[in-house]
PDB file of N, CA and C in Angstrom:
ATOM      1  N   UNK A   1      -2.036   7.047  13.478  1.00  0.00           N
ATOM      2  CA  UNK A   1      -2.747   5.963  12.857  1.00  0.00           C
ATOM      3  C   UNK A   1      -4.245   6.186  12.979  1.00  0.00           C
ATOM      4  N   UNK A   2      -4.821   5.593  11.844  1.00  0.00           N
ATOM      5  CA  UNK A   2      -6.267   5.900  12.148  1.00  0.00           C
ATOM      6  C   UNK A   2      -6.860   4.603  12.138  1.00  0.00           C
ATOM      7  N   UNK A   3      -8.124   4.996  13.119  1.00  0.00           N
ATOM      8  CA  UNK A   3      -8.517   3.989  13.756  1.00  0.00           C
ATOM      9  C   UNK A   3      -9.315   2.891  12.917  1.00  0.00           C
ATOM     10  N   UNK A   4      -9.427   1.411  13.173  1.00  0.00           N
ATOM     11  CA  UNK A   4     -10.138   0.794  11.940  1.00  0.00           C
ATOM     12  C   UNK A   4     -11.392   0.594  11.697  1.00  0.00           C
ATOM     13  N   UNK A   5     -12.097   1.049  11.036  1.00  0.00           N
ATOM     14  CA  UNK A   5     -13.582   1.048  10.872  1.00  0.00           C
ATOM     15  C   UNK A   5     -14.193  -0.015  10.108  1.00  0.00           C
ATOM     16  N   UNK A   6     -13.206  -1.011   9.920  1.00  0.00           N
ATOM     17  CA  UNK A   6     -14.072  -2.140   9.493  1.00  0.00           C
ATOM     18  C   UNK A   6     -13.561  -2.039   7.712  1.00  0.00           C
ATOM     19  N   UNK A   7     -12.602  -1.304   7.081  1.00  0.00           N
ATOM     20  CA  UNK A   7     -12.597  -0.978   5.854  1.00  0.00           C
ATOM     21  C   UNK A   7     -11.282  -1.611   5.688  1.00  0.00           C
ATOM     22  N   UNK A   8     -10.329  -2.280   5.067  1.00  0.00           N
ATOM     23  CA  UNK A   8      -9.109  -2.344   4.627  1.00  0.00           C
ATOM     24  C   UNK A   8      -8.930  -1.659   3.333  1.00  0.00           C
ATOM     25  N   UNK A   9      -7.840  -1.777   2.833  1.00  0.00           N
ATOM     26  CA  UNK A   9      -6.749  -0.761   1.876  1.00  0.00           C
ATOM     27  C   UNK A   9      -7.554   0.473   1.579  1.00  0.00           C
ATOM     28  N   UNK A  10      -8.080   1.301   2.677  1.00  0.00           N
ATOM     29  CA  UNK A  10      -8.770   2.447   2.398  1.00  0.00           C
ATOM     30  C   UNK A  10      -7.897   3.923   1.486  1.00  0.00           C
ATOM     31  N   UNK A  11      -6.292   3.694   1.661  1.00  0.00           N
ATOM     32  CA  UNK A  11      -5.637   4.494   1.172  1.00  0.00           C
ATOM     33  C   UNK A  11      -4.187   3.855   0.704  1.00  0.00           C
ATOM     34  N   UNK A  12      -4.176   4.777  -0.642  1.00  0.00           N
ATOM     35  CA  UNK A  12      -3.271   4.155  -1.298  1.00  0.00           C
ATOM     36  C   UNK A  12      -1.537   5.040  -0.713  1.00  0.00           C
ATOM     37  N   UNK A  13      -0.643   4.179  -0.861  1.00  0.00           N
ATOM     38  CA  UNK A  13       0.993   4.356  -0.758  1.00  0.00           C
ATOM     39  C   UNK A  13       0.687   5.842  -1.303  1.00  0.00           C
ATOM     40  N   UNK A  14       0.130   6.587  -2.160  1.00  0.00           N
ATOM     41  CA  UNK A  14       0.725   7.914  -2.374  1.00  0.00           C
ATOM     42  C   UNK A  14      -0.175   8.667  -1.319  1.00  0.00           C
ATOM     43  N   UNK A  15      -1.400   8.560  -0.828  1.00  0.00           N
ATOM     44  CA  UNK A  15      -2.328   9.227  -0.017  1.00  0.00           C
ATOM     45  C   UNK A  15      -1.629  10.071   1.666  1.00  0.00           C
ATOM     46  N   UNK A  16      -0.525   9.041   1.642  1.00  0.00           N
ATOM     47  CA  UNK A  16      -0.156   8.940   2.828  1.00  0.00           C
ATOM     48  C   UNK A  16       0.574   9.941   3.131  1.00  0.00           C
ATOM     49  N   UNK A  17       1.080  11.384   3.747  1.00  0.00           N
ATOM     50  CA  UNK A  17       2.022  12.642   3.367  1.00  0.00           C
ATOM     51  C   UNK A  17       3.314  11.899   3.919  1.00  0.00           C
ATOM     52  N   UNK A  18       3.649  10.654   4.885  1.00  0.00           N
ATOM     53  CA  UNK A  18       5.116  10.594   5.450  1.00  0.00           C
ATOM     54  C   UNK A  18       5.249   9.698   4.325  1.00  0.00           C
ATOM     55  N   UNK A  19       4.697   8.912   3.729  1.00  0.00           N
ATOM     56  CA  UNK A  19       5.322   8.406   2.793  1.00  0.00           C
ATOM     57  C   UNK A  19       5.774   8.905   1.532  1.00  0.00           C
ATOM     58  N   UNK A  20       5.053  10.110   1.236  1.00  0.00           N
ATOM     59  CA  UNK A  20       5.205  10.841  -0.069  1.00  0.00           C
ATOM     60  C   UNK A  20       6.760  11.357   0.655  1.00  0.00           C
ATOM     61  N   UNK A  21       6.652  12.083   1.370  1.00  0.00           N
ATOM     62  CA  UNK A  21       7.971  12.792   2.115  1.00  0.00           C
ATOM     63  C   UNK A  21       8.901  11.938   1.703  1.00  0.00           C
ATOM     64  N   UNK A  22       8.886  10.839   2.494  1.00  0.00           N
ATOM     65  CA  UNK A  22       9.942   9.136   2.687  1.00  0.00           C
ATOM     66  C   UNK A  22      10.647   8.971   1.006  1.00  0.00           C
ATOM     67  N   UNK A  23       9.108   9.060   0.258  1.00  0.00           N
ATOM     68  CA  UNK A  23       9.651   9.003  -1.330  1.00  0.00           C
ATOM     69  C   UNK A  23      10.125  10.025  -1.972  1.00  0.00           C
ATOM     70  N   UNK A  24      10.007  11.436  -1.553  1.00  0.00           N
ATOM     71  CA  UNK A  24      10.659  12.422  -2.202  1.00  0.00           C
ATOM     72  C   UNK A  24      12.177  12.530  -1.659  1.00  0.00           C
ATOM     73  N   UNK A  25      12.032  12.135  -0.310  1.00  0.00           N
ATOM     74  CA  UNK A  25      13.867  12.455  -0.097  1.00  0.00           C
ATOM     75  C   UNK A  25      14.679  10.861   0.097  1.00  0.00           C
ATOM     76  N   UNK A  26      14.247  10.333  -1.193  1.00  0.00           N
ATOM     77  CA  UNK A  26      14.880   8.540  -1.577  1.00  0.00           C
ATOM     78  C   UNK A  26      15.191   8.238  -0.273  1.00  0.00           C
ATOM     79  N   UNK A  27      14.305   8.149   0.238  1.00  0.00           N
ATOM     80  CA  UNK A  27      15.022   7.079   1.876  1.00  0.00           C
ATOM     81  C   UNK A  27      15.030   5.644   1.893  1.00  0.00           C
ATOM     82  N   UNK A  28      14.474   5.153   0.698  1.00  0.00           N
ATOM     83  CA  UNK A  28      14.545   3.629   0.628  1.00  0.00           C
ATOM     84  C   UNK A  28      14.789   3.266  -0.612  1.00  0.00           C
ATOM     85  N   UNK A  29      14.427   1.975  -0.991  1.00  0.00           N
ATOM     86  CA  UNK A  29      13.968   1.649  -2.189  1.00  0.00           C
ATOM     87  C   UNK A  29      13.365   0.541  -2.246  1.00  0.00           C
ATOM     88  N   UNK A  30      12.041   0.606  -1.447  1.00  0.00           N
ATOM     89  CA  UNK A  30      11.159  -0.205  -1.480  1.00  0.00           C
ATOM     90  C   UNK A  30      10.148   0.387  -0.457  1.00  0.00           C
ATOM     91  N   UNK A  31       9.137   0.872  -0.748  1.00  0.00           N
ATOM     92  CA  UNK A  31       8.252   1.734   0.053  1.00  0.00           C
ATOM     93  C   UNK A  31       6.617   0.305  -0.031  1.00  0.00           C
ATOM     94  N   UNK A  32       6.054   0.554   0.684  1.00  0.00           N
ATOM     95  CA  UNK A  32       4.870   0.220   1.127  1.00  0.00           C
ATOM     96  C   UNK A  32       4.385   0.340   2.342  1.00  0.00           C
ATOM     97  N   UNK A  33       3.033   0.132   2.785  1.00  0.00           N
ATOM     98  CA  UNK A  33       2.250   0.944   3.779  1.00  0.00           C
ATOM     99  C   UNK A  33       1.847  -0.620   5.121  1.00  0.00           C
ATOM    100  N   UNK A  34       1.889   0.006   6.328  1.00  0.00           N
ATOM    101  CA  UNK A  34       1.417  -1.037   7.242  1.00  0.00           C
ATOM    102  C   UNK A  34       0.133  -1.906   6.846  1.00  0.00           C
ATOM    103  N   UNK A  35      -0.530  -1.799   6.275  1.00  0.00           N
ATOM    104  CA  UNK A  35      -1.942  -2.387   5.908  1.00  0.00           C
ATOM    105  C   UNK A  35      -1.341  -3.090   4.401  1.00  0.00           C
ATOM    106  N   UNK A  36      -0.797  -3.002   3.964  1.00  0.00           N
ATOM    107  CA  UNK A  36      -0.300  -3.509   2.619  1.00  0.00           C
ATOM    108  C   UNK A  36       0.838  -4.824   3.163  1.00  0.00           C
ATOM    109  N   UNK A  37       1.483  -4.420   4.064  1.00  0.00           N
ATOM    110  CA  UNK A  37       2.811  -5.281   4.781  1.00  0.00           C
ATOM    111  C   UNK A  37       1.766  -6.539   5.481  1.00  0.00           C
ATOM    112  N   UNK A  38       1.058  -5.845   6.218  1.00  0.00           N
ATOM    113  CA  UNK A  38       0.153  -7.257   7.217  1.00  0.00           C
ATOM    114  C   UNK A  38      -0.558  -8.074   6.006  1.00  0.00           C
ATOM    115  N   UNK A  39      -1.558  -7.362   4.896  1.00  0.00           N
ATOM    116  CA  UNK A  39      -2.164  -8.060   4.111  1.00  0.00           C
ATOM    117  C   UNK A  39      -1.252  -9.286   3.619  1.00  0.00           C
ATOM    118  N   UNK A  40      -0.145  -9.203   2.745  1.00  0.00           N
ATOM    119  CA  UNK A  40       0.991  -9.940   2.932  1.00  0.00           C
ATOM    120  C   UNK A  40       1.293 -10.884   3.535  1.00  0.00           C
ATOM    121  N   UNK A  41       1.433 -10.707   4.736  1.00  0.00           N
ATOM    122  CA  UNK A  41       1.672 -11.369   5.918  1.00  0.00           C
ATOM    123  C   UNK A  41       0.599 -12.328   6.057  1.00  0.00           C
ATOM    124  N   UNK A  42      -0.672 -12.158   6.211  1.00  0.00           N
ATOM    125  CA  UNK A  42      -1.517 -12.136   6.906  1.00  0.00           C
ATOM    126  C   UNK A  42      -2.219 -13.379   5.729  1.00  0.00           C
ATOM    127  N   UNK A  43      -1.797 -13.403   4.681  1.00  0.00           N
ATOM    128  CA  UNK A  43      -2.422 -13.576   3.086  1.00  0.00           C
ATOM    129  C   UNK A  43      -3.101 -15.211   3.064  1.00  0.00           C
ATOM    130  N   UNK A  44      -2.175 -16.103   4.043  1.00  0.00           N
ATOM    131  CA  UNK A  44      -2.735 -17.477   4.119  1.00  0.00           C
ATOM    132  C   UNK A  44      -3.603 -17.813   4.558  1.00  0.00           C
ATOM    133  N   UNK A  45      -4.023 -16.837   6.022  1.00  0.00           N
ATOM    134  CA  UNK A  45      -5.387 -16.736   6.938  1.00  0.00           C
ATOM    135  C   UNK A  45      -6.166 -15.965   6.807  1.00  0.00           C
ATOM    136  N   UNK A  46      -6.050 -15.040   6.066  1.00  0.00           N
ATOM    137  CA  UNK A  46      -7.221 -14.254   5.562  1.00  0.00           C
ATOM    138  C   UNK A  46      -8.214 -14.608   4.838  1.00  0.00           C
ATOM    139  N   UNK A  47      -9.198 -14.127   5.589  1.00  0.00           N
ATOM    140  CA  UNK A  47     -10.740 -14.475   4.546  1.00  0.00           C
ATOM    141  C   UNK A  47     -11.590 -13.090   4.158  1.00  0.00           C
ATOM    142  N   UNK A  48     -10.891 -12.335   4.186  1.00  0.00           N
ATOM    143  CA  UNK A  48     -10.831 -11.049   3.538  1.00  0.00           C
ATOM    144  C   UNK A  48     -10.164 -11.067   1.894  1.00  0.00           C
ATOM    145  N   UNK A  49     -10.353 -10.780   0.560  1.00  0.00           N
ATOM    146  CA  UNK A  49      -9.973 -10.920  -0.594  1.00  0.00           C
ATOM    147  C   UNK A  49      -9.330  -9.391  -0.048  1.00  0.00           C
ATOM    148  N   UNK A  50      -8.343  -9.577  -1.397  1.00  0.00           N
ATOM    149  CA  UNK A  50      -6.761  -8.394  -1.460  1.00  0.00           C
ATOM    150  C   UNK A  50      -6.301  -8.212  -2.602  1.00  0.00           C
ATOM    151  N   UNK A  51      -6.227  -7.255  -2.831  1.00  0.00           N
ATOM    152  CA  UNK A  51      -5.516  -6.857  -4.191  1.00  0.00           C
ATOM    153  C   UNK A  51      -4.498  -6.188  -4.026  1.00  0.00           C
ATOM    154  N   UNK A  52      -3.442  -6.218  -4.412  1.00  0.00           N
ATOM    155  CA  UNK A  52      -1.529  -5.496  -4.555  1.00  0.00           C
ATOM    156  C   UNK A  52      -0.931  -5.256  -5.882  1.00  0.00           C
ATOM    157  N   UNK A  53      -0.400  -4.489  -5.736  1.00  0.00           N
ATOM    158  CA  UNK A  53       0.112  -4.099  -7.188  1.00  0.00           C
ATOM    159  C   UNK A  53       1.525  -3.709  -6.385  1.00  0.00           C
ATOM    160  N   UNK A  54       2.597  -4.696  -7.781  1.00  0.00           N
ATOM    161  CA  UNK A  54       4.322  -4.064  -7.484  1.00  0.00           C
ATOM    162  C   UNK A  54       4.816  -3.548  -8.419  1.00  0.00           C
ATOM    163  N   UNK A  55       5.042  -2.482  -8.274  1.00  0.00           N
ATOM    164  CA  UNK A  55       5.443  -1.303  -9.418  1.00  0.00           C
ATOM    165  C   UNK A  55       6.987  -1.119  -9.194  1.00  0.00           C
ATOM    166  N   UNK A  56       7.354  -1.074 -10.387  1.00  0.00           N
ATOM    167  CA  UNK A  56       9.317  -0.775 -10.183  1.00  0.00           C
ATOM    168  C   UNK A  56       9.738   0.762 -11.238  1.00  0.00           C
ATOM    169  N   UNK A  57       9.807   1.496 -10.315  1.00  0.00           N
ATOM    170  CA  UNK A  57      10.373   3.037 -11.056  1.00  0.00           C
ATOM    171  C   UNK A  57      12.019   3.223 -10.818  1.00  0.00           C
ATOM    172  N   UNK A  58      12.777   3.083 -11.994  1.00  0.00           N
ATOM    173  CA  UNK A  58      14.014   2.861 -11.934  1.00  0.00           C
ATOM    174  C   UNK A  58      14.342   2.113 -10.862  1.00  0.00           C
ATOM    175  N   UNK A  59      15.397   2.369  -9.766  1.00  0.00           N
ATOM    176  CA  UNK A  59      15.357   1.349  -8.639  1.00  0.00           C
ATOM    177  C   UNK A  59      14.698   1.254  -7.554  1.00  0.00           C
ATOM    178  N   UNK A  60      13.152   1.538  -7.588  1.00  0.00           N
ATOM    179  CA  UNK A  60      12.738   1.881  -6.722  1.00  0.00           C
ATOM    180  C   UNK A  60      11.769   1.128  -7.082  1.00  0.00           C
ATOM    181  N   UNK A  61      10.967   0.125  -5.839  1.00  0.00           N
ATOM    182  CA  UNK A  61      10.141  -0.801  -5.978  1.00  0.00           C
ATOM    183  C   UNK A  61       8.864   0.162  -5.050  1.00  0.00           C
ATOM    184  N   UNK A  62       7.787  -0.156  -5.496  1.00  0.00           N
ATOM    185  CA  UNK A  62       6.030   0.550  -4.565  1.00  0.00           C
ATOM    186  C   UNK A  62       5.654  -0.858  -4.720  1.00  0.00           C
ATOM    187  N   UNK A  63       5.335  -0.800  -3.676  1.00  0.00           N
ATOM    188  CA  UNK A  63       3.955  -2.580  -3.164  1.00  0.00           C
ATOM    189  C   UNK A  63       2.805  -1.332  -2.480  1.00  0.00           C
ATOM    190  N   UNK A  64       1.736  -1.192  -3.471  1.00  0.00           N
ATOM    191  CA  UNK A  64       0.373  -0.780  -3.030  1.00  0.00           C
ATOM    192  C   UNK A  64      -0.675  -1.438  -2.947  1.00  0.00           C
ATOM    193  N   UNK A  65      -1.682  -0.896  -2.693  1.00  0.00           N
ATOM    194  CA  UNK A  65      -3.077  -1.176  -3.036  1.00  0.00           C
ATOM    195  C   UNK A  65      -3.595  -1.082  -4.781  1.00  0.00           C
ATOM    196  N   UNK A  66      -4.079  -1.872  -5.461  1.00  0.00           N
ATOM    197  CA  UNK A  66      -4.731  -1.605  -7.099  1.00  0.00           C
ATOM    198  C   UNK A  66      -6.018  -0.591  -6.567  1.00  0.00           C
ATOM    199  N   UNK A  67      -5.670   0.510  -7.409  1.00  0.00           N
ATOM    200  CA  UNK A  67      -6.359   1.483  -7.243  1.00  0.00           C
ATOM    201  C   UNK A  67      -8.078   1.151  -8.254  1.00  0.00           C
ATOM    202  N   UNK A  68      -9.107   1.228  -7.468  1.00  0.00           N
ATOM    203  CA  UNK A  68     -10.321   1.181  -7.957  1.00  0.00           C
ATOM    204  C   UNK A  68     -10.871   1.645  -8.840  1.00  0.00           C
ATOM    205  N   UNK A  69     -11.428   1.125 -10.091  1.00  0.00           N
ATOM    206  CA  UNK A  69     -11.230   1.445 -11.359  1.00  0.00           C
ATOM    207  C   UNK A  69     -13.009   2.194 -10.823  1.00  0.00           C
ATOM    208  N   UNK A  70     -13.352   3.208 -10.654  1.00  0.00           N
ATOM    209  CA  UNK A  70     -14.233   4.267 -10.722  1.00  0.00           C
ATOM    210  C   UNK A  70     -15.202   3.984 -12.234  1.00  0.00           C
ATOM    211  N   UNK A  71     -14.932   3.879 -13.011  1.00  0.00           N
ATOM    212  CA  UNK A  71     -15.425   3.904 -14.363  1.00  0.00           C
ATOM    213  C   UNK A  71     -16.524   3.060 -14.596  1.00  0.00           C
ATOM    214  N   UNK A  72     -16.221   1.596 -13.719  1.00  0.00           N
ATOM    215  CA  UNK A  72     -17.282   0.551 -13.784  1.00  0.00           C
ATOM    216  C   UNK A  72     -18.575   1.267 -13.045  1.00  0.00           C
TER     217      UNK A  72
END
């Protein structure tokens, strides 16, 4: 785990190599990341703003981070 520097959803569900692994050999079907699970959790007391995106690829559900549109 890396340590927190004050940044949330710094990396997205694919960034991560055990999760890419996790998703290449179907070990679930519903993947998302510890910082994505607490945000969630966490969503009523937070005074931190959050963005999530739930994506469904055949039976397979991703709860990520919305990836930062660079362009603006």
């Amino acid at each position: 785990m890396k340590n927190f520097n004050g940044k949330s959803f710094d990396e997205s569900l694919f960034d991560d190599e055990v999760m890419v692994e996790l998703i290449e050999n179907d070990a679930a079907d519903i993947f998302t990341t510890d910082v994505i699970a607490s945000a969630m959790m966490c969503a009523t007391k937070s005074n931190y703003s959050w963005d999530i995106e739930i994506k469904k690829y055949g039976n397979k559900i991703f709860i990520d981070k919305r990836q930062d549109d660079d362009d603006e």
